[in-house]
PDB file of N, CA and C in Angstrom:
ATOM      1  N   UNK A   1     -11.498  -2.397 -14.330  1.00  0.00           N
ATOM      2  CA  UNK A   1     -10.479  -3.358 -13.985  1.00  0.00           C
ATOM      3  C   UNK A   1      -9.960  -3.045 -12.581  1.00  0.00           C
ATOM      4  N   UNK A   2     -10.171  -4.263 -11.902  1.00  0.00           N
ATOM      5  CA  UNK A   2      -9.147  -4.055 -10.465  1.00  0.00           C
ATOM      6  C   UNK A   2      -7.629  -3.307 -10.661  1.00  0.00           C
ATOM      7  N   UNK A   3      -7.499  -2.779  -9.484  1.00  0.00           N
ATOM      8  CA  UNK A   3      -5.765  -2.097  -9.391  1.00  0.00           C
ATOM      9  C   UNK A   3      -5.565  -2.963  -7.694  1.00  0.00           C
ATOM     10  N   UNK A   4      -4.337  -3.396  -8.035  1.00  0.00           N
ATOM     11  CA  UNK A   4      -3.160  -4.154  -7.031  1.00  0.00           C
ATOM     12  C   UNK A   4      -2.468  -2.925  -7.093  1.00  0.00           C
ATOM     13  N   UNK A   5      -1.931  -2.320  -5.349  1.00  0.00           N
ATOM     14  CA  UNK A   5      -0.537  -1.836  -5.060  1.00  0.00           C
ATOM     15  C   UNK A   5       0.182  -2.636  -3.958  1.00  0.00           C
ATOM     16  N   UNK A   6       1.566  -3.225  -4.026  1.00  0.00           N
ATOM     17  CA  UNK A   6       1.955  -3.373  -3.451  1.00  0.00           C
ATOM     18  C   UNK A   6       3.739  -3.960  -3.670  1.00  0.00           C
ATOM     19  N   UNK A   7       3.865  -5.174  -3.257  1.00  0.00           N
ATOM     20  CA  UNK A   7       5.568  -5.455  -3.950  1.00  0.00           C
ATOM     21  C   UNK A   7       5.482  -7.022  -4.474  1.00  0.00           C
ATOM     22  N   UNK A   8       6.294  -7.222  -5.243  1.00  0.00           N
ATOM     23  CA  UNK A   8       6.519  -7.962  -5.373  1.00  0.00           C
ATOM     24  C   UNK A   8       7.171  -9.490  -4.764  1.00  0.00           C
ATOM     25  N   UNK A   9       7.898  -8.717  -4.103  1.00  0.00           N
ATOM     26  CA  UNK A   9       7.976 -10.207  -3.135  1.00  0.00           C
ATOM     27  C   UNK A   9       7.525 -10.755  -1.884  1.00  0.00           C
ATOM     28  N   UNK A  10       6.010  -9.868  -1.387  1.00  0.00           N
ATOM     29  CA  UNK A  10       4.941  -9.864  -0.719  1.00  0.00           C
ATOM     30  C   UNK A  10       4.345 -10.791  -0.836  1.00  0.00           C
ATOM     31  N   UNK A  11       4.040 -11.958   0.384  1.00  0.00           N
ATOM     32  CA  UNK A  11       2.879 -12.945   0.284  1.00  0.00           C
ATOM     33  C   UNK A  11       1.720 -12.477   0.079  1.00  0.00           C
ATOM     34  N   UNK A  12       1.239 -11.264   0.517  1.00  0.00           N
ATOM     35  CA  UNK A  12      -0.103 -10.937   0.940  1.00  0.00           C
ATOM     36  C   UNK A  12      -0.261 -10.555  -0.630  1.00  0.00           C
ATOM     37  N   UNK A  13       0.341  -9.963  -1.213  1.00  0.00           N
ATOM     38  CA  UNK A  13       0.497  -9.240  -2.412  1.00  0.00           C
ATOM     39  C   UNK A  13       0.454 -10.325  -3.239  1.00  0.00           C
ATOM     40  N   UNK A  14       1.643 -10.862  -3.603  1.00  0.00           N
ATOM     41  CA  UNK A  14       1.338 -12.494  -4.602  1.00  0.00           C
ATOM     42  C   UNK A  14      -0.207 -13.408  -4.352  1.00  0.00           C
ATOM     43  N   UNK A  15      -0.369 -13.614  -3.050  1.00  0.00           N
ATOM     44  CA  UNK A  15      -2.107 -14.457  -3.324  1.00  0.00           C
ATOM     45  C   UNK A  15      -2.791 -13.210  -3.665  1.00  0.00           C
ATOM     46  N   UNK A  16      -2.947 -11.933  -3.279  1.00  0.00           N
ATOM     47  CA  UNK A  16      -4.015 -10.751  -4.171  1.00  0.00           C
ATOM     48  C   UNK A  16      -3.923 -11.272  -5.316  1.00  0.00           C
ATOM     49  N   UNK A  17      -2.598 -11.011  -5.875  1.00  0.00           N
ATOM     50  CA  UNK A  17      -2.501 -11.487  -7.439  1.00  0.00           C
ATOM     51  C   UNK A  17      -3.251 -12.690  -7.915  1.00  0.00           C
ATOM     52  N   UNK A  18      -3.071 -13.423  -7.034  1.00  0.00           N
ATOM     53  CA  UNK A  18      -3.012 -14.953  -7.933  1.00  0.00           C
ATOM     54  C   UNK A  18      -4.576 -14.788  -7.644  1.00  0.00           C
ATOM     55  N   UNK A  19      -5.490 -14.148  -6.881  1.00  0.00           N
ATOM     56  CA  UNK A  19      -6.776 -14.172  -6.317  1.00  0.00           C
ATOM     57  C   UNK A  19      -7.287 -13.167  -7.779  1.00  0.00           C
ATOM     58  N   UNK A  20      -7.087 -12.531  -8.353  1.00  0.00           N
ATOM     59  CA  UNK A  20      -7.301 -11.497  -8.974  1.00  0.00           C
ATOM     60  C   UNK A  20      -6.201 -11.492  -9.945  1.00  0.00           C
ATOM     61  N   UNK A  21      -6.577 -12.659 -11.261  1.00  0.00           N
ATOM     62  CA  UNK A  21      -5.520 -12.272 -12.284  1.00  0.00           C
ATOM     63  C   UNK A  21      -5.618 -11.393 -13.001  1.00  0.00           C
ATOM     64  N   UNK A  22      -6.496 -10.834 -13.456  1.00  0.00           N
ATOM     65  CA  UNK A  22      -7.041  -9.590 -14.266  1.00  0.00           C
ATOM     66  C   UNK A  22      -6.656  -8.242 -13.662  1.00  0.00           C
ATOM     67  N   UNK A  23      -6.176  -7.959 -12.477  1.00  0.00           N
ATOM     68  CA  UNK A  23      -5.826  -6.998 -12.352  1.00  0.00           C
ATOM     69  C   UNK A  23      -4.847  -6.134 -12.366  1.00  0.00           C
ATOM     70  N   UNK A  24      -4.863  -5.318 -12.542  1.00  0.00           N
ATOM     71  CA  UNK A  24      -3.724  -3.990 -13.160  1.00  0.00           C
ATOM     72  C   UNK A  24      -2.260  -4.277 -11.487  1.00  0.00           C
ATOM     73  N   UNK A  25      -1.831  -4.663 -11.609  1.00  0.00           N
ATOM     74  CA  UNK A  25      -0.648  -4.818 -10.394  1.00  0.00           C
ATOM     75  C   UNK A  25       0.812  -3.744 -10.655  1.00  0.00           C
ATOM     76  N   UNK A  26       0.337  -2.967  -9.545  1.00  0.00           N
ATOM     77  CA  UNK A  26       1.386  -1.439  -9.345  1.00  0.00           C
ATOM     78  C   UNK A  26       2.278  -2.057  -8.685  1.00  0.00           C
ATOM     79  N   UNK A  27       3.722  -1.939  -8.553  1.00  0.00           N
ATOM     80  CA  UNK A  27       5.107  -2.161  -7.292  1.00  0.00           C
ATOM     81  C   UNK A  27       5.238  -1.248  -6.846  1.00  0.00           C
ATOM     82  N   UNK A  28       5.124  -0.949  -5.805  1.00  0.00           N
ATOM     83  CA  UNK A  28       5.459   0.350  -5.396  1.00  0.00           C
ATOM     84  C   UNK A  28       6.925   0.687  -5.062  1.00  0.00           C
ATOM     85  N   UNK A  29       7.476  -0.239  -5.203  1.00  0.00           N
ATOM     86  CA  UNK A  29       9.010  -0.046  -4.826  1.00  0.00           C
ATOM     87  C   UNK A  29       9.170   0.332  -6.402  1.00  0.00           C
ATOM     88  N   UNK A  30       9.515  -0.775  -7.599  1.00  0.00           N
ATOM     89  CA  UNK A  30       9.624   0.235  -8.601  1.00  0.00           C
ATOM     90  C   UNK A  30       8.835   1.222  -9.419  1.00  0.00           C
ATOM     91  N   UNK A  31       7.751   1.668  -9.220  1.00  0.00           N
ATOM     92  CA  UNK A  31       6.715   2.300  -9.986  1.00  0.00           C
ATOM     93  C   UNK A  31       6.404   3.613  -9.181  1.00  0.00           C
ATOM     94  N   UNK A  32       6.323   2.899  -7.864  1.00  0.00           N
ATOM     95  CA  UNK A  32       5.916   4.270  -6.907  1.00  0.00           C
ATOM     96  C   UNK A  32       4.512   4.550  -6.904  1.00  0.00           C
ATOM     97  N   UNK A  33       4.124   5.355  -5.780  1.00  0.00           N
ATOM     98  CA  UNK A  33       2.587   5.739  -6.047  1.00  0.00           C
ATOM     99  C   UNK A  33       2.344   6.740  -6.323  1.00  0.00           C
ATOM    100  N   UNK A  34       1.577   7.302  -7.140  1.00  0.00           N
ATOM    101  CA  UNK A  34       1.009   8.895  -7.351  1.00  0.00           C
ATOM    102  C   UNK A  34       0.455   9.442  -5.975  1.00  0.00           C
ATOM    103  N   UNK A  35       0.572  10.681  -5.786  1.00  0.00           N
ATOM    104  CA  UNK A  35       0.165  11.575  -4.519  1.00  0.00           C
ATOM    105  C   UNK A  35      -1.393  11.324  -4.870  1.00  0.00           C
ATOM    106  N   UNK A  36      -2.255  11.340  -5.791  1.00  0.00           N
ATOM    107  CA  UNK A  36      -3.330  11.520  -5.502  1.00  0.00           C
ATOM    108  C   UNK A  36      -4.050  10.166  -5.132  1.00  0.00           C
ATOM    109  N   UNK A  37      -3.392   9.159  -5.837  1.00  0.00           N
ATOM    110  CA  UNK A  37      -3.716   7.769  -5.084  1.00  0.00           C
ATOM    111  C   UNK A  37      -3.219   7.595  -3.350  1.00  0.00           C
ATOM    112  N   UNK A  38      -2.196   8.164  -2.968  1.00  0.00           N
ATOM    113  CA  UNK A  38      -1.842   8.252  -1.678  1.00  0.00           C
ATOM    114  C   UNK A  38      -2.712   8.963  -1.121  1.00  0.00           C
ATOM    115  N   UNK A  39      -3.153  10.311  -1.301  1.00  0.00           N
ATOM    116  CA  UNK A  39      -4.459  11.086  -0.605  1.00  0.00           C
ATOM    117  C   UNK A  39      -5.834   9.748  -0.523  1.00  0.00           C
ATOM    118  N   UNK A  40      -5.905   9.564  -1.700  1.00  0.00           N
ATOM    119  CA  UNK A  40      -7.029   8.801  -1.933  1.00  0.00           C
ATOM    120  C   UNK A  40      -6.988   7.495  -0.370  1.00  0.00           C
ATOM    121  N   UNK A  41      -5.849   6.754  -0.641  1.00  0.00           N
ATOM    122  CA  UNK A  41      -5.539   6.228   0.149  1.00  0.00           C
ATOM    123  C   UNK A  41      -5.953   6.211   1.910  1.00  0.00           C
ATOM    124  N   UNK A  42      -4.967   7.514   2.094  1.00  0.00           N
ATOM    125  CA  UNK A  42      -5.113   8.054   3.536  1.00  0.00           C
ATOM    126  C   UNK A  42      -6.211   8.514   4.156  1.00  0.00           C
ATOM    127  N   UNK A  43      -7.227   8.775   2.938  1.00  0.00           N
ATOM    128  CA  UNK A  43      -8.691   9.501   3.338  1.00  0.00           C
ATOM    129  C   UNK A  43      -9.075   7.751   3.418  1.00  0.00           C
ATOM    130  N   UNK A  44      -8.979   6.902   3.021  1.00  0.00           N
ATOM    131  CA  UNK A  44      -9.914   6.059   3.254  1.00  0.00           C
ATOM    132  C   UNK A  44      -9.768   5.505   4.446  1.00  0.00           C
ATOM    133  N   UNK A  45      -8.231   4.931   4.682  1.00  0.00           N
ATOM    134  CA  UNK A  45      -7.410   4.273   5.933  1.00  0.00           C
ATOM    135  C   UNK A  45      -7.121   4.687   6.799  1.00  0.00           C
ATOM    136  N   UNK A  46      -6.666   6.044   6.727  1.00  0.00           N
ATOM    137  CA  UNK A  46      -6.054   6.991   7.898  1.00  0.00           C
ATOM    138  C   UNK A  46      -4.569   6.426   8.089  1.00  0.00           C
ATOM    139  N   UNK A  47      -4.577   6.517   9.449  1.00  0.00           N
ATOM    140  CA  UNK A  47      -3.192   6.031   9.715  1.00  0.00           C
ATOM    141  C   UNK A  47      -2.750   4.404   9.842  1.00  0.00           C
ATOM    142  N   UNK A  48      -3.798   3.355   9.269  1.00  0.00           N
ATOM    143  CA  UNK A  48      -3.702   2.408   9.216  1.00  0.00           C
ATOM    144  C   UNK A  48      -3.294   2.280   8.085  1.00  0.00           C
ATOM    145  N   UNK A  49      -2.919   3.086   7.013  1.00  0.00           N
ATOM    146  CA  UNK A  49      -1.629   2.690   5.553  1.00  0.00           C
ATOM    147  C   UNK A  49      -0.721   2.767   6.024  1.00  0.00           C
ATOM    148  N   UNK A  50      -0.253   3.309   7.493  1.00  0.00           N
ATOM    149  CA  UNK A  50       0.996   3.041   7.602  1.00  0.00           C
ATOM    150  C   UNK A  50       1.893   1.335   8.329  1.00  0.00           C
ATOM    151  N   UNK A  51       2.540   0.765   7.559  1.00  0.00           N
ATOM    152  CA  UNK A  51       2.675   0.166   8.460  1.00  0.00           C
ATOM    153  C   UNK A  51       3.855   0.096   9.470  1.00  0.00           C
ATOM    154  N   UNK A  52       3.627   0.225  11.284  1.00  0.00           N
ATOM    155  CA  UNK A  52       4.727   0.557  11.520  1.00  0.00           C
ATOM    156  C   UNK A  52       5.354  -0.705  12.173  1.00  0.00           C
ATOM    157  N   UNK A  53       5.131  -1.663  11.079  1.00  0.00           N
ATOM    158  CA  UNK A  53       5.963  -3.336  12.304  1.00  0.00           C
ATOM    159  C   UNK A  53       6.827  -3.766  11.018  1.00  0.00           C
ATOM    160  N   UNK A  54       7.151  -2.571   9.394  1.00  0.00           N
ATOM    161  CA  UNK A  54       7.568  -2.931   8.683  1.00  0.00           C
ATOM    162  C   UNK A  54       9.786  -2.338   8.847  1.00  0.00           C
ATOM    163  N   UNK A  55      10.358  -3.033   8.202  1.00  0.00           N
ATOM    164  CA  UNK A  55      11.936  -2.754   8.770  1.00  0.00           C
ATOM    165  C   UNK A  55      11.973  -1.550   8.517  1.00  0.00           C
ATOM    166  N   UNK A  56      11.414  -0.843   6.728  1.00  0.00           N
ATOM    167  CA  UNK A  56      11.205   0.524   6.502  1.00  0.00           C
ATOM    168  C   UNK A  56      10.971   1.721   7.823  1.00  0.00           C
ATOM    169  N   UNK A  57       9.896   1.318   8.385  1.00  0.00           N
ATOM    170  CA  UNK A  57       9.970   1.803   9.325  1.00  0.00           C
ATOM    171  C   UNK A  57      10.847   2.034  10.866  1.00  0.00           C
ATOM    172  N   UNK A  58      11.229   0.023  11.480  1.00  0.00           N
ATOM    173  CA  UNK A  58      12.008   0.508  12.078  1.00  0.00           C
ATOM    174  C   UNK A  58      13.575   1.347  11.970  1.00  0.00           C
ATOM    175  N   UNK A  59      13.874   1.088  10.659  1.00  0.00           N
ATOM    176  CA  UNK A  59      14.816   1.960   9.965  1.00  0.00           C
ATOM    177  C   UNK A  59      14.887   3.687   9.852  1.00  0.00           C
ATOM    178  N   UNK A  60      13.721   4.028  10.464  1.00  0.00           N
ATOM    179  CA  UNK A  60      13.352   5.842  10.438  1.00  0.00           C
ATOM    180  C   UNK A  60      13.639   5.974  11.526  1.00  0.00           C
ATOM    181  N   UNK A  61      14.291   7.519  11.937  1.00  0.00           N
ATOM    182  CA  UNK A  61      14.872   8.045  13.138  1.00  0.00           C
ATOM    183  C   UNK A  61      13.582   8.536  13.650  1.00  0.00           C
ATOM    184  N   UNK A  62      13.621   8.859  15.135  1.00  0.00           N
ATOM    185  CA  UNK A  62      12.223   9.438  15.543  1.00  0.00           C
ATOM    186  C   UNK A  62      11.848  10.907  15.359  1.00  0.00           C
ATOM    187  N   UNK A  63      12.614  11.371  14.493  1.00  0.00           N
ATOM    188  CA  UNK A  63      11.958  12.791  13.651  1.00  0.00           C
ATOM    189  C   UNK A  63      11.211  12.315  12.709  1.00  0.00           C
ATOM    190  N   UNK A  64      11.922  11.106  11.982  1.00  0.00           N
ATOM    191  CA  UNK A  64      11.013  10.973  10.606  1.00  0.00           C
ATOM    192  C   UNK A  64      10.157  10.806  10.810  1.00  0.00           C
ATOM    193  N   UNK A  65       9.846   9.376  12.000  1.00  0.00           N
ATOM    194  CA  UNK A  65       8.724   8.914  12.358  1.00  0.00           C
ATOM    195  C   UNK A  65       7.782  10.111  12.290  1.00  0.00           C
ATOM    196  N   UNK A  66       7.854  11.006  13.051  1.00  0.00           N
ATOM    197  CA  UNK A  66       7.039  12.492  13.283  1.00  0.00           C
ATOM    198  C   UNK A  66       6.513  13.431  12.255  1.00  0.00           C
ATOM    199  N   UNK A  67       7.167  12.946  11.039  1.00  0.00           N
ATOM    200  CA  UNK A  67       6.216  13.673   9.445  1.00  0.00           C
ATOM    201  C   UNK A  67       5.072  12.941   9.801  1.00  0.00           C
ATOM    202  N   UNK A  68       4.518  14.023   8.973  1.00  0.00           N
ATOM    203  CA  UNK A  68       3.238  13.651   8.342  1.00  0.00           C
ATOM    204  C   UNK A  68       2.930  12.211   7.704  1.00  0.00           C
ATOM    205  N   UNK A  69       2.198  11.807   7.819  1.00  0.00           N
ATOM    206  CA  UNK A  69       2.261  10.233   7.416  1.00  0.00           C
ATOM    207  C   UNK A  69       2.325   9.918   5.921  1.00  0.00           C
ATOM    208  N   UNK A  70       1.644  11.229   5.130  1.00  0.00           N
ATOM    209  CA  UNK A  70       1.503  11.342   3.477  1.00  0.00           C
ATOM    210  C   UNK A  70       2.898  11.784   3.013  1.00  0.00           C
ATOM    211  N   UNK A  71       3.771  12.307   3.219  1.00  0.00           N
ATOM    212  CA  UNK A  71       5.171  12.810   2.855  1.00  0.00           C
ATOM    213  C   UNK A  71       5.657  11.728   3.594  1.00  0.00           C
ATOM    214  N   UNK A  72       5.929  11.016   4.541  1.00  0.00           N
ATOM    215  CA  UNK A  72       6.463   9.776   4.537  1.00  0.00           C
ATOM    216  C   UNK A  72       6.571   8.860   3.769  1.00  0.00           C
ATOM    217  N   UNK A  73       5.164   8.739   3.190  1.00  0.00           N
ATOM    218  CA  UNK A  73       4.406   7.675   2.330  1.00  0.00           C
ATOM    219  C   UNK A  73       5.605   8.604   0.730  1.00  0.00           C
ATOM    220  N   UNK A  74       5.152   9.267   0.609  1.00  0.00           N
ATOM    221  CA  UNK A  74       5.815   9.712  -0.534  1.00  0.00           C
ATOM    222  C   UNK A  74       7.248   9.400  -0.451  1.00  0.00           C
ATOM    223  N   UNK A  75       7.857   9.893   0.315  1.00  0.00           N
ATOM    224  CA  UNK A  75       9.600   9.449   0.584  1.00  0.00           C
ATOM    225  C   UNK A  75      10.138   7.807   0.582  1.00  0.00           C
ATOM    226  N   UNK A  76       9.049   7.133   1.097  1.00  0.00           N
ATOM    227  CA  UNK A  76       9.403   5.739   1.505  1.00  0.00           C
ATOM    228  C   UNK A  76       7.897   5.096   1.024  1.00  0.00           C
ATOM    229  N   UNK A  77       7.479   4.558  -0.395  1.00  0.00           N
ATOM    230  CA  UNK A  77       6.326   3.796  -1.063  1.00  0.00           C
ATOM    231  C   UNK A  77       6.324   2.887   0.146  1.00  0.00           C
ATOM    232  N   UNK A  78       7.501   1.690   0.244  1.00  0.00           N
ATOM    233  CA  UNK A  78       7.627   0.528   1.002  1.00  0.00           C
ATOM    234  C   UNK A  78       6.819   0.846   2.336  1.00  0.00           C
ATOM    235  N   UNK A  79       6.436   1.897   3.351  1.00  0.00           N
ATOM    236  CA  UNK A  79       6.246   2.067   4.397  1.00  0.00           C
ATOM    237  C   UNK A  79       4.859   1.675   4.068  1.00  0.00           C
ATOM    238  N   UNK A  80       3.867   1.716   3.110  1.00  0.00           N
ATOM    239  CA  UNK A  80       2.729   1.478   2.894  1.00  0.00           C
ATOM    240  C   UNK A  80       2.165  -0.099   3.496  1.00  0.00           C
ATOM    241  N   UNK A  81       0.818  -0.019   4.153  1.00  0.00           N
ATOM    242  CA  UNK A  81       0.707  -1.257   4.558  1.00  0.00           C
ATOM    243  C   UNK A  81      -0.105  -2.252   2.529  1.00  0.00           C
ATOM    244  N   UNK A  82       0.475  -3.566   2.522  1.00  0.00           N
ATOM    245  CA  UNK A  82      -0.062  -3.657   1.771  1.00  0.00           C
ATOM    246  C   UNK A  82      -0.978  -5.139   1.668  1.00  0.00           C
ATOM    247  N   UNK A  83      -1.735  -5.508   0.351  1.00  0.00           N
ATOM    248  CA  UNK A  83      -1.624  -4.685  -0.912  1.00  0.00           C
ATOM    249  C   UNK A  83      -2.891  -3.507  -0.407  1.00  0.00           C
ATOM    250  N   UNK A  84      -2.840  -2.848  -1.563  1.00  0.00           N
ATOM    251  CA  UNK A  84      -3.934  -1.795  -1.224  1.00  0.00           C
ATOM    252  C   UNK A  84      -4.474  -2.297  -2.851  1.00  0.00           C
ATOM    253  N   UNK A  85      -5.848  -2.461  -2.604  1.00  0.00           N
ATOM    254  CA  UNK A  85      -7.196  -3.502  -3.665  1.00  0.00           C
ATOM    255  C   UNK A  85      -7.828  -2.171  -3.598  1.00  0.00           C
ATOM    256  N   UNK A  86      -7.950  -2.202  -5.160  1.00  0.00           N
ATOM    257  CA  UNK A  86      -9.316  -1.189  -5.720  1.00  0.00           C
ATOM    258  C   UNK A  86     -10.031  -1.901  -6.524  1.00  0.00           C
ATOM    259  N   UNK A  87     -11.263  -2.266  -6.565  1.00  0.00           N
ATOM    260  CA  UNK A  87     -11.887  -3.134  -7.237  1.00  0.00           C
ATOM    261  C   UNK A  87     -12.767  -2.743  -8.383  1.00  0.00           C
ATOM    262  N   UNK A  88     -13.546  -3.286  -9.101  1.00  0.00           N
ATOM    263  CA  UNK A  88     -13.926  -2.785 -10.419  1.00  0.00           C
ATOM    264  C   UNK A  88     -15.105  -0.985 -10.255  1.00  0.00           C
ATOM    265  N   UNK A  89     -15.852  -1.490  -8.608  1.00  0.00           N
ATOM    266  CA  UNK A  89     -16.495  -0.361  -8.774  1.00  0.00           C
ATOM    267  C   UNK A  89     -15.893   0.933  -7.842  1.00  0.00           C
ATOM    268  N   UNK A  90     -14.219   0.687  -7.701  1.00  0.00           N
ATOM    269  CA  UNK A  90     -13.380   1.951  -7.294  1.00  0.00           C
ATOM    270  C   UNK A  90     -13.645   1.945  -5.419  1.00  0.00           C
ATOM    271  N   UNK A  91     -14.320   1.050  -5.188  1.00  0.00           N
ATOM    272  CA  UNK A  91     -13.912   0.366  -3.876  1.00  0.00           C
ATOM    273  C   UNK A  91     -13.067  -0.371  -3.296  1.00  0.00           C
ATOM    274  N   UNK A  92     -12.051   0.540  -2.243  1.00  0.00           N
ATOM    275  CA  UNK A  92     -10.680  -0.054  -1.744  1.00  0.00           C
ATOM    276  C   UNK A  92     -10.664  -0.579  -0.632  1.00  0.00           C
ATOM    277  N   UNK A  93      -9.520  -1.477  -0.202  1.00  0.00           N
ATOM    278  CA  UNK A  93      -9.552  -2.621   0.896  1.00  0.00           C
ATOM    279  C   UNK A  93      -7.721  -2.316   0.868  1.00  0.00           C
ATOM    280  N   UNK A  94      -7.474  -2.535   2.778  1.00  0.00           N
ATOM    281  CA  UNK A  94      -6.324  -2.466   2.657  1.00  0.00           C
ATOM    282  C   UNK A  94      -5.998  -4.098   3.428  1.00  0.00           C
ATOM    283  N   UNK A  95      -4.785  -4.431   2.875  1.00  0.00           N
ATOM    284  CA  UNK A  95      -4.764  -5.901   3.337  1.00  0.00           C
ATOM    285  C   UNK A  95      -5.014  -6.812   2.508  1.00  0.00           C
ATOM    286  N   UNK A  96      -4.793  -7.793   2.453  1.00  0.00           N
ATOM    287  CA  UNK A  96      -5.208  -9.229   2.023  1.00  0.00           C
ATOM    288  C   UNK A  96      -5.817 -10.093   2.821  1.00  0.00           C
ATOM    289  N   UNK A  97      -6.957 -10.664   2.560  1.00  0.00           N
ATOM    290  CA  UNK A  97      -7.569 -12.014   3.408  1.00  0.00           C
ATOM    291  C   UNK A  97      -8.466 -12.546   2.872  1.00  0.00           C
ATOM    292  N   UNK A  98      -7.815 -14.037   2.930  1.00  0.00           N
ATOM    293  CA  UNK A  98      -8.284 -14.816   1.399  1.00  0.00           C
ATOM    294  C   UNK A  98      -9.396 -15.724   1.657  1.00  0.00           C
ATOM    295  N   UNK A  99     -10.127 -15.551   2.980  1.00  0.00           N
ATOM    296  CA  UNK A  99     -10.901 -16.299   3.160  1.00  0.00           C
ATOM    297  C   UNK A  99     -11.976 -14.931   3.142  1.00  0.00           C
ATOM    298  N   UNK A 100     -11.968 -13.981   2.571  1.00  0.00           N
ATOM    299  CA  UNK A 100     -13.114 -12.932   1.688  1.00  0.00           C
ATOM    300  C   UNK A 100     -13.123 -12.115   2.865  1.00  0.00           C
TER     301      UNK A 100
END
């Protein structure tokens, strides 16, 4: 089964959904992500899970900015770019784009 992470009141996130009803849909604002899905994550994306044009972000002082991007990610789910798509054969995509 597909896995959706992202929020709920996300466009990009709602058409994933509606593109993919069968799939398992995480919030990361209330659910949060597990560290090993975040590793998983960061090894695939790098520093492109982060997103930094989100308010979460402009809201961080420029120390925070300066963690590590995975303990960020842990402190602040929302900073995540989303949705983040895992698909049936455990192949991930970050983003939405509905023209495939």
């Amino acid at each position: 089964m597909a896995t959706i992470w992202g929020l709920r009141a996300c466009d990009a996130c709602r058409a994933a959904r509606r593109a993919l009803p069968e799939a398992r849909f995480i919030d990361v604002r209330a659910d949060g992500v597990a560290e090993a899905d975040l590793r998983r994550f960061r090894e695939a994306f790098g520093e492109a899970l982060v997103n930094r044009r989100s308010a979460t972000w402009r809201n961080l002082s420029g120390a925070e900015r300066a963690h590590d991007p995975l303990a960020l990610l842990m402190g602040h789910p929302t900073l995540m770019k989303r949705p983040v798509v895992e698909d049936d054969q455990g192949a991930l995509s970050l983003g939405w784009n509905p023209a495939g």
